[in-house]
Protein backbone atom coordinates (compact mmCIF):
# COMPACT_ATOMS: atom_id res chain seq x y z
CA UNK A 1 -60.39 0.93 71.41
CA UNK A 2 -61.05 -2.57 70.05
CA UNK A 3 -59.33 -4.30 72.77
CA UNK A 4 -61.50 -1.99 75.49
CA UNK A 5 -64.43 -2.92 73.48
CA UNK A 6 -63.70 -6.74 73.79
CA UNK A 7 -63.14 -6.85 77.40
CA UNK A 8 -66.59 -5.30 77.74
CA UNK A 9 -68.68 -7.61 76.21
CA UNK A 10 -66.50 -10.73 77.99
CA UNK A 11 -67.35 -9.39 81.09
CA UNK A 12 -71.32 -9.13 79.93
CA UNK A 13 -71.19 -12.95 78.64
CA UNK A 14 -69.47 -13.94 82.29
CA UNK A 15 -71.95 -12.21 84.38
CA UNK A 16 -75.16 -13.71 82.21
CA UNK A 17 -73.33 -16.65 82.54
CA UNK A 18 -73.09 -16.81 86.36
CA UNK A 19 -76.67 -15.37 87.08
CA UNK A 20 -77.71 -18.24 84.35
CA UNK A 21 -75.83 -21.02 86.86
CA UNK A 22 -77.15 -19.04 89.89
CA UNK A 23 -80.61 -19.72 88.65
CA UNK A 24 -80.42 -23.06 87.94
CA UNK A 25 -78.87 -23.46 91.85
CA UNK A 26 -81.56 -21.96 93.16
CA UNK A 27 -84.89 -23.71 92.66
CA UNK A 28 -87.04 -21.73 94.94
CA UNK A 29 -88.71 -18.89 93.77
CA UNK A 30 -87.14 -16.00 95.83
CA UNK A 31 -84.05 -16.96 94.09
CA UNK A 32 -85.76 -16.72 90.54
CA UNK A 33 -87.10 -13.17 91.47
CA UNK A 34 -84.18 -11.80 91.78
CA UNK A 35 -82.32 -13.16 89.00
CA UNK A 36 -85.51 -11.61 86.93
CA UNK A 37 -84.84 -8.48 88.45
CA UNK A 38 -81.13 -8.01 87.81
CA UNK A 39 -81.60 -8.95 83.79
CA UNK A 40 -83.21 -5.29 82.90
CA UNK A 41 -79.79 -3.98 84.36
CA UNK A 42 -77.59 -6.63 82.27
CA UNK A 43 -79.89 -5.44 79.52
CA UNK A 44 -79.26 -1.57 80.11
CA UNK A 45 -75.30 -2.35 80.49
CA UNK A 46 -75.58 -4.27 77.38
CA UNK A 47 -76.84 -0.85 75.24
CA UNK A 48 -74.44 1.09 76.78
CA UNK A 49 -71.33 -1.33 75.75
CA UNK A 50 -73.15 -1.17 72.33
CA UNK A 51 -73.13 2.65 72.00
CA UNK A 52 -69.79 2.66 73.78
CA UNK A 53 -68.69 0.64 71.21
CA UNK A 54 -70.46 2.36 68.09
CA UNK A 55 -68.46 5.72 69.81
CA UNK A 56 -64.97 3.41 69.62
CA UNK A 57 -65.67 2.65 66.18
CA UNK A 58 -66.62 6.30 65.09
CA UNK A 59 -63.58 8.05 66.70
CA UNK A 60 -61.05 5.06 65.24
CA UNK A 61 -62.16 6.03 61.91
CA UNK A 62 -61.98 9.17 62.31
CA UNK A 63 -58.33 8.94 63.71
CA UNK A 64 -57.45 6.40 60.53
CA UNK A 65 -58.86 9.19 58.31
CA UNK A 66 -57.12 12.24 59.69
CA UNK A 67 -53.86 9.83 58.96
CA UNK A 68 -55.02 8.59 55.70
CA UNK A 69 -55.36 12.82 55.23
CA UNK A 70 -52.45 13.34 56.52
CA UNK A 71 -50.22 11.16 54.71
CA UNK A 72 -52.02 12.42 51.42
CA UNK A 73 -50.64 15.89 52.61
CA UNK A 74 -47.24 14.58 52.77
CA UNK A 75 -47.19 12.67 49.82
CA UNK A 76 -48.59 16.25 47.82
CA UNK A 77 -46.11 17.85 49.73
CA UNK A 78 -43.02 15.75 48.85
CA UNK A 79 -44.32 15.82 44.97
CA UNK A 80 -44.39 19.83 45.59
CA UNK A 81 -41.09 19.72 46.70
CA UNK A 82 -39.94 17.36 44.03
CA UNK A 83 -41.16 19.37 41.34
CA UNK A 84 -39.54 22.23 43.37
CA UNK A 85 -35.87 20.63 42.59
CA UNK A 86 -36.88 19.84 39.13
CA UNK A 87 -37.60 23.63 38.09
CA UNK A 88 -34.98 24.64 39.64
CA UNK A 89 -32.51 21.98 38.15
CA UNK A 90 -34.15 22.97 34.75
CA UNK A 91 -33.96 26.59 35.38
CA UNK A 92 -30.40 26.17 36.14
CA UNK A 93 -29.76 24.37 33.01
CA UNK A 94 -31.58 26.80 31.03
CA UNK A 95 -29.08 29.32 32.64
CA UNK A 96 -25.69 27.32 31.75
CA UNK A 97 -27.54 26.61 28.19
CA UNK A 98 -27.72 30.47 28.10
CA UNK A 99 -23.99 31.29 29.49
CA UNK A 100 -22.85 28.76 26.67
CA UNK A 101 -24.83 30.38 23.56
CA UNK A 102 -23.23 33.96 25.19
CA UNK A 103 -20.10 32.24 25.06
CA UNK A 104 -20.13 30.87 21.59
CA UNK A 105 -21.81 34.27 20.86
CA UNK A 106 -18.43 35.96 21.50
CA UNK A 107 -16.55 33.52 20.08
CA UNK A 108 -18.25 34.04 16.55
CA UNK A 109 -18.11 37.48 16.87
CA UNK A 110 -14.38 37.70 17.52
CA UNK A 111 -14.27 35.27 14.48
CA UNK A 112 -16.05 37.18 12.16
CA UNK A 113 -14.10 40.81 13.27
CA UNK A 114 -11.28 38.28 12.13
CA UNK A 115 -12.55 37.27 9.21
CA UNK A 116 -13.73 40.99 8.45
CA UNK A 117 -10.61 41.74 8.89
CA UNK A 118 -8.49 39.40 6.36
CA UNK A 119 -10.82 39.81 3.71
CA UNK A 120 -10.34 43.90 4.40
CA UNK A 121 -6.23 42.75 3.61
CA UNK A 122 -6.90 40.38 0.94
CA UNK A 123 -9.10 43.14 -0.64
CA UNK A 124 -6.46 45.55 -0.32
CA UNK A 125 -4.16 42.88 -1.82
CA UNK A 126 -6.16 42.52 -4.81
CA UNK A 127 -6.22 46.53 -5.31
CA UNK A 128 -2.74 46.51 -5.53
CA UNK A 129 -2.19 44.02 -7.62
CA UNK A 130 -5.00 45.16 -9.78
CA UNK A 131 -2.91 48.81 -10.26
CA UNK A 132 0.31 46.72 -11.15
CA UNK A 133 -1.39 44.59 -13.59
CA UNK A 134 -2.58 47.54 -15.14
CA UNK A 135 0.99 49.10 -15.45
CA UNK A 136 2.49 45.68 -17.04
CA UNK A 137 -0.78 45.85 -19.48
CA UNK A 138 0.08 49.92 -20.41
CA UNK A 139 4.06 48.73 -21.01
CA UNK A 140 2.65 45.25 -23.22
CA UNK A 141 1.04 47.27 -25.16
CA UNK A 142 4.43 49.97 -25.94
CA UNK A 143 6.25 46.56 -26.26
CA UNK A 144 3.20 45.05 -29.22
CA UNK A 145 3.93 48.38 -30.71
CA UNK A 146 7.40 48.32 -30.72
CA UNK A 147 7.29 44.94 -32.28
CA UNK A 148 5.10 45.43 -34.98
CA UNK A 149 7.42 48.48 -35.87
CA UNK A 150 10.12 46.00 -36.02
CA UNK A 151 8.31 43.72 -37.82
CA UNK A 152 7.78 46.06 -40.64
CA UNK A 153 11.30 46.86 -40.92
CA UNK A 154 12.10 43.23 -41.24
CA UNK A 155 9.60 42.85 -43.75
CA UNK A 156 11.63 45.50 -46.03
CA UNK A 157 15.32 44.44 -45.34
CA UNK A 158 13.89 40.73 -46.50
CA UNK A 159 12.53 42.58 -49.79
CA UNK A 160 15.66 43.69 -50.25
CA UNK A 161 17.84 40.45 -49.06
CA UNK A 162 15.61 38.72 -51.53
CA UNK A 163 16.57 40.83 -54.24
CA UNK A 164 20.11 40.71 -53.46
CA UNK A 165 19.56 36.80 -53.35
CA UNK A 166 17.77 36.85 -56.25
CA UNK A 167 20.82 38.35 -58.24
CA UNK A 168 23.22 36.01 -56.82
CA UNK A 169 21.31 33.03 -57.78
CA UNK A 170 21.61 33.77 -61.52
CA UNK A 171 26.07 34.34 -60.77
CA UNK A 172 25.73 30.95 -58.86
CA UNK A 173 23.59 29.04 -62.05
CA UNK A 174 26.73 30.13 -64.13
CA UNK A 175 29.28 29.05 -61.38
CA UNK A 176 27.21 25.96 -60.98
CA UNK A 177 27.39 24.66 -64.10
CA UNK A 178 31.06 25.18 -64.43
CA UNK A 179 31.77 23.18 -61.17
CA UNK A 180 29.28 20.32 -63.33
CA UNK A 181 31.42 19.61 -65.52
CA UNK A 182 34.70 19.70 -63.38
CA UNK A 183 32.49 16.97 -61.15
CA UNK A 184 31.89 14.74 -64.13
CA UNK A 185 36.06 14.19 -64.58
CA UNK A 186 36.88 14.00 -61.33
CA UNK A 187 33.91 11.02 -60.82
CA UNK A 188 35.66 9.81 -63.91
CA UNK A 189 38.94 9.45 -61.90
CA UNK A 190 37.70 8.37 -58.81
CA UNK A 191 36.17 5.52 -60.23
CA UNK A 192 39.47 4.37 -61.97
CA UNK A 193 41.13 5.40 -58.32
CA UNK A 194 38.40 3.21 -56.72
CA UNK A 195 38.67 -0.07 -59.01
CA UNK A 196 42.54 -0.08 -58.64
CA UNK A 197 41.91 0.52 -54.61
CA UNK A 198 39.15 -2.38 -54.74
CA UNK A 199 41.56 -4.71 -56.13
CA UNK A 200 44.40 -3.92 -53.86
CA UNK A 201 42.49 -3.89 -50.45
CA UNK A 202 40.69 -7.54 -51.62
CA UNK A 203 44.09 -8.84 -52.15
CA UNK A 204 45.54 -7.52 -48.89
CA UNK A 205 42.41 -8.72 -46.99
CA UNK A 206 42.66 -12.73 -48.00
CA UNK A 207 46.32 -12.56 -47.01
CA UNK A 208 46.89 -10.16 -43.97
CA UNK A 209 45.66 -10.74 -40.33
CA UNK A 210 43.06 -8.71 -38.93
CA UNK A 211 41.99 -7.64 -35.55
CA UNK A 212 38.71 -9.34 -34.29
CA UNK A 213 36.89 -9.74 -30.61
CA UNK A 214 36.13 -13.13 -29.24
CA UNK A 215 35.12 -13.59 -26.19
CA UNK A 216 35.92 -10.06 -24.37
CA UNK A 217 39.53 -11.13 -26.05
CA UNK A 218 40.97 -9.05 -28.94
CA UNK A 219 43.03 -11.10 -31.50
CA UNK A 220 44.33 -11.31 -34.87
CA UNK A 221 43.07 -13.78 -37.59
CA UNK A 222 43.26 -14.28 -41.10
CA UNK A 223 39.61 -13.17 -42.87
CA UNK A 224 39.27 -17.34 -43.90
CA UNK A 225 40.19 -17.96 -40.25
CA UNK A 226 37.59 -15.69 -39.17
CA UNK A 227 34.44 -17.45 -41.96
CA UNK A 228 35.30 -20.81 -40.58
CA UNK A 229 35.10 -20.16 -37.09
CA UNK A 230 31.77 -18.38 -37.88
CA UNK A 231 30.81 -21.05 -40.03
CA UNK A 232 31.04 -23.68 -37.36
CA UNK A 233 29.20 -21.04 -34.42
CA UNK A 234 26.62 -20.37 -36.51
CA UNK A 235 26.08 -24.38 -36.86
CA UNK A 236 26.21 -24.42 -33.39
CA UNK A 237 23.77 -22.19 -32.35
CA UNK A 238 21.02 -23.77 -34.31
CA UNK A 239 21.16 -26.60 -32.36
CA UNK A 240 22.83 -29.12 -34.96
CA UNK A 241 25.46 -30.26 -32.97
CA UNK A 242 26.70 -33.33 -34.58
CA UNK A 243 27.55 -30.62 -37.60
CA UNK A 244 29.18 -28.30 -35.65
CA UNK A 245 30.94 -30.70 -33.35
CA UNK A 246 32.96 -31.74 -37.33
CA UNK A 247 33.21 -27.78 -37.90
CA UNK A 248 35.17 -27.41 -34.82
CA UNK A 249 37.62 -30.55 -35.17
CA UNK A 250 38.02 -29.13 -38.45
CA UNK A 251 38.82 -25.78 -37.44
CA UNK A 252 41.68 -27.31 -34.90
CA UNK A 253 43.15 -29.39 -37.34
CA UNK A 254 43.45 -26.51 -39.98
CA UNK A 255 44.46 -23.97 -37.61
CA UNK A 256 46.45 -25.44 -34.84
CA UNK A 257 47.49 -22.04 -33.87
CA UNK A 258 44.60 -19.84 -34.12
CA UNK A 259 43.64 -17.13 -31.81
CA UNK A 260 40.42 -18.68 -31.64
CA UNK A 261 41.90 -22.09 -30.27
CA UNK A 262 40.82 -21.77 -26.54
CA UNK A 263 36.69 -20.51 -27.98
CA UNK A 264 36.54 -23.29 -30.42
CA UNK A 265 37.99 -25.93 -27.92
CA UNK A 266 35.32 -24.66 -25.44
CA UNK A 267 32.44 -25.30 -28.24
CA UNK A 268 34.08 -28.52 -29.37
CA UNK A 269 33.87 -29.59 -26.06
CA UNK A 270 30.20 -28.37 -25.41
CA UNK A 271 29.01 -29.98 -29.28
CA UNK A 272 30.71 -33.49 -27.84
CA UNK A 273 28.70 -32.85 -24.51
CA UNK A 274 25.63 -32.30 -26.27
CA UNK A 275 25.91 -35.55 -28.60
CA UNK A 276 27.21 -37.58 -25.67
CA UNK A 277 31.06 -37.70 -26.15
CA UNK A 278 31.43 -37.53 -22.23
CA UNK A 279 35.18 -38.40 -22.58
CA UNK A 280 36.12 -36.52 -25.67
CA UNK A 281 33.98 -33.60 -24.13
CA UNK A 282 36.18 -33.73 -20.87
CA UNK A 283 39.34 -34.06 -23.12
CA UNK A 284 38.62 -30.57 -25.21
CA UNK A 285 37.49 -28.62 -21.92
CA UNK A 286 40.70 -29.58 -20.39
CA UNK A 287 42.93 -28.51 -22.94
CA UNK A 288 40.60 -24.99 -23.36
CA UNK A 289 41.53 -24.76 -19.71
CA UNK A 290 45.50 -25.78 -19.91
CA UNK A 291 45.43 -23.37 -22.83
CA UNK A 292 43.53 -20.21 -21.09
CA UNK A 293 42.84 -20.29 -17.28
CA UNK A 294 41.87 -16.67 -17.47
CA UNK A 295 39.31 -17.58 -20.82
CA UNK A 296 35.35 -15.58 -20.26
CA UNK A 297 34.07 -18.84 -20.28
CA UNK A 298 36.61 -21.32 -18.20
CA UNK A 299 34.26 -21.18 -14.82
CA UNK A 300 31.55 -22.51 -17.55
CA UNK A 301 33.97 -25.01 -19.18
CA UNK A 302 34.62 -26.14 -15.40
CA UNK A 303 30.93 -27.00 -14.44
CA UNK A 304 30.60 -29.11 -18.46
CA UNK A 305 33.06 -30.83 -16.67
CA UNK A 306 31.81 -32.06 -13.81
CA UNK A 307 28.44 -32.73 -15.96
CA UNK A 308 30.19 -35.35 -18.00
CA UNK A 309 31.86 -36.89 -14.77
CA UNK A 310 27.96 -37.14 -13.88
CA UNK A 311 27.09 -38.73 -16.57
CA UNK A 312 30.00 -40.70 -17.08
CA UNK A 313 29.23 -42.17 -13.04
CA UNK A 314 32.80 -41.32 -12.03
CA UNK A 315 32.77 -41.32 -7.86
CA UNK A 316 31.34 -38.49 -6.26
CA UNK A 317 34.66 -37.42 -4.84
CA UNK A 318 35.97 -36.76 -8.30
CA UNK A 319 32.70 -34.54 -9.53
CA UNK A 320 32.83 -33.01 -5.92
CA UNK A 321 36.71 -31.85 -6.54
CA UNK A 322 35.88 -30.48 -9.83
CA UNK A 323 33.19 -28.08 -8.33
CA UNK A 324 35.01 -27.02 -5.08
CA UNK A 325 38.10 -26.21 -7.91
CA UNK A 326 35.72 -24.14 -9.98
CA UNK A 327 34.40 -22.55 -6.97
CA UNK A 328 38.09 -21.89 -5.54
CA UNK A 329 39.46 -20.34 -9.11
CA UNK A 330 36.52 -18.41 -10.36
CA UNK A 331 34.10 -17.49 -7.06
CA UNK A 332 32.99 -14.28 -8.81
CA UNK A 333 31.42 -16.29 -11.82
CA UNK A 334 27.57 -17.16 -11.78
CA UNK A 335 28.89 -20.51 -12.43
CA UNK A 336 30.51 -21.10 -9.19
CA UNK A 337 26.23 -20.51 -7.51
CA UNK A 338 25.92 -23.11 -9.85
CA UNK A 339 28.39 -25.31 -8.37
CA UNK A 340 27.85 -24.47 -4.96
CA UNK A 341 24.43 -25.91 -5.28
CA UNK A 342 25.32 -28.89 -6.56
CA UNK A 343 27.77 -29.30 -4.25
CA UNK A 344 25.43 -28.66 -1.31
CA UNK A 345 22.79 -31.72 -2.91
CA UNK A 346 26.35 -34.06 -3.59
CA UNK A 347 26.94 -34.27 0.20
């Protein structure tokens, strides 16, 4: 309609502009006359284009209104329809929400019947153990009675036991005072027995050999043997080693032949180690080892050893041979860890 309306009025502006040219072309007045005459119908045309146009303008907005209401109808419609799907997706999950609460519904039902149920059997459980508890209470109390018709009878027979004790008490007061006096002579006797005994057994002891322990070993020794090597331990194990490196030498020297020679050659030799008689140490180990390769302590006499080397600076080779020996004879021994260590920093 606009595009109509537009060609219209170009084609009004053309023709005033031609009879406008026409008129100045023609100068006479014939010419003008008729140029006067045909403006009332350019006038007339130009009213109608104008309502024409007013129409145009009426019926397009009409038409965009009856879209505008049209599209409003849709729009309700589709928000009708919308709402539509909602309720019904809500209605349908109402429905599944309902099947679900019917279903658990059941479900606790069939769990309480069950639960009904067990309590009806732990109920009957109960009764029957209720009836037997009362039979074991009717036989407790035949068995309390029982016992304190026992315990009456025992009362009596200790009446009478006591009386019967009571009677032998006064024979054994008599009897008792006999066997006094046959007590007093024979302490008298055993005292004379045990003086002569005394003097016999301390005379026996400080010249016959007894059997002693040293060192997992058992051997015999005189009793003076045995104080001296004692002695000179003792000394040693309160650290004065100076003192009981001169109780040793003088054990060896008084008893050459000992039982106790290969023990108190092995603490000789650890007293010399300890005041720093390397040589005379390695000397008494050595002989403790000639003496008794199978001694408690030889593994440990062994690795003294091979200290002393150390500290006498002998060459590496020799210490290292005295550890791979002790290691070799006595691999069982915590010594020989000892020695394999040291043997492990020596290379």
């Amino acid at each position: 309609m606009a595009a109509f309306s537009m060609r219209w009025t170009a084609a009004l502006v053309l023709m005033a502009v031609s009879l406008g040219a026409q008129a100045s072309l023609f100068a006479d007045d014939e010419a003008r006359q008729e140029i006067i005459k045909l403006r009332p119908q350019v006038e007339n045309l130009r009213r109608s284009l104008a309502v024409v146009t007013e129409e145009l303008r009426k019926s397009e907005e009409a038409r965009r209104s009856s879209e505008a209401q049209q599209s409003q109808a849709q729009a309700q419609q589709q928000r009708a329809q919308a709402q539509q799907q909602q309720a019904q997706a809500q209605l349908q999950e109402e429905l599944q929400l309902m099947r679900n609460a019917m279903a658990k519904s059941a479900d606790e039902q069939s769990q309480l019947r069950r639960g009904l149920l067990e309590l009806a059997n732990q109920l009957e459980f109960l009764r029957r153990e209720l009836a037997q508890l009362r039979g074991e209470k009717e036989e407790m109390v035949h068995f309390v009675a029982k016992l304190q018709r026992d315990l009456r009878d025992m009362k009596r027979g200790q009446a009478d036991l006591q009386m019967a004790i009571d009677g032998m008490r006064s024979n054994i007061d008599g009897v008792q005072r006999n066997v006094d006096g046959l007590q007093r002579n024979v302490d008298g006797v055993q005292r004379n027995v045990n003086d002569v005994s005394s003097g016999v057994e301390a005379r026996i002891r400080r010249i016959e050999p007894v059997k002693v322990n040293v060192d997992g070993r058992e051997i015999e020794a005189l009793p003076a043997e045995i104080s001296a090597f004692d002695a000179a331990l003792a000394v040693m194990r309160k650290g004065e080693f100076a003192a009981a490196r001169t109780a040793f030498e003088q054990f060896q020297a008084r008893y050459p032949t000992s039982g106790y020679r290969s023990s108190a050659l092995y603490w000789l030799g650890n007293a010399q180690y300890a005041t720093g008689q390397y040589k005379e140490a390695v000397g008494s180990l050595r002989r403790m080892l000639q003496l008794a390769p199978d001694h408690p302590r030889a593994a440990e006499a062994m690795l003294t050893i091979a200290n002393c080397q150390i500290e006498l600076k002998e060459p590496r080779a020799a210490v290292r041979r005295t550890l791979e020996d002790l290691v070799k004879s006595y691999p069982q021994d915590e010594a020989a860890a000892t020695a394999k260590e040291r043997l492990s920093k020596l290379k």
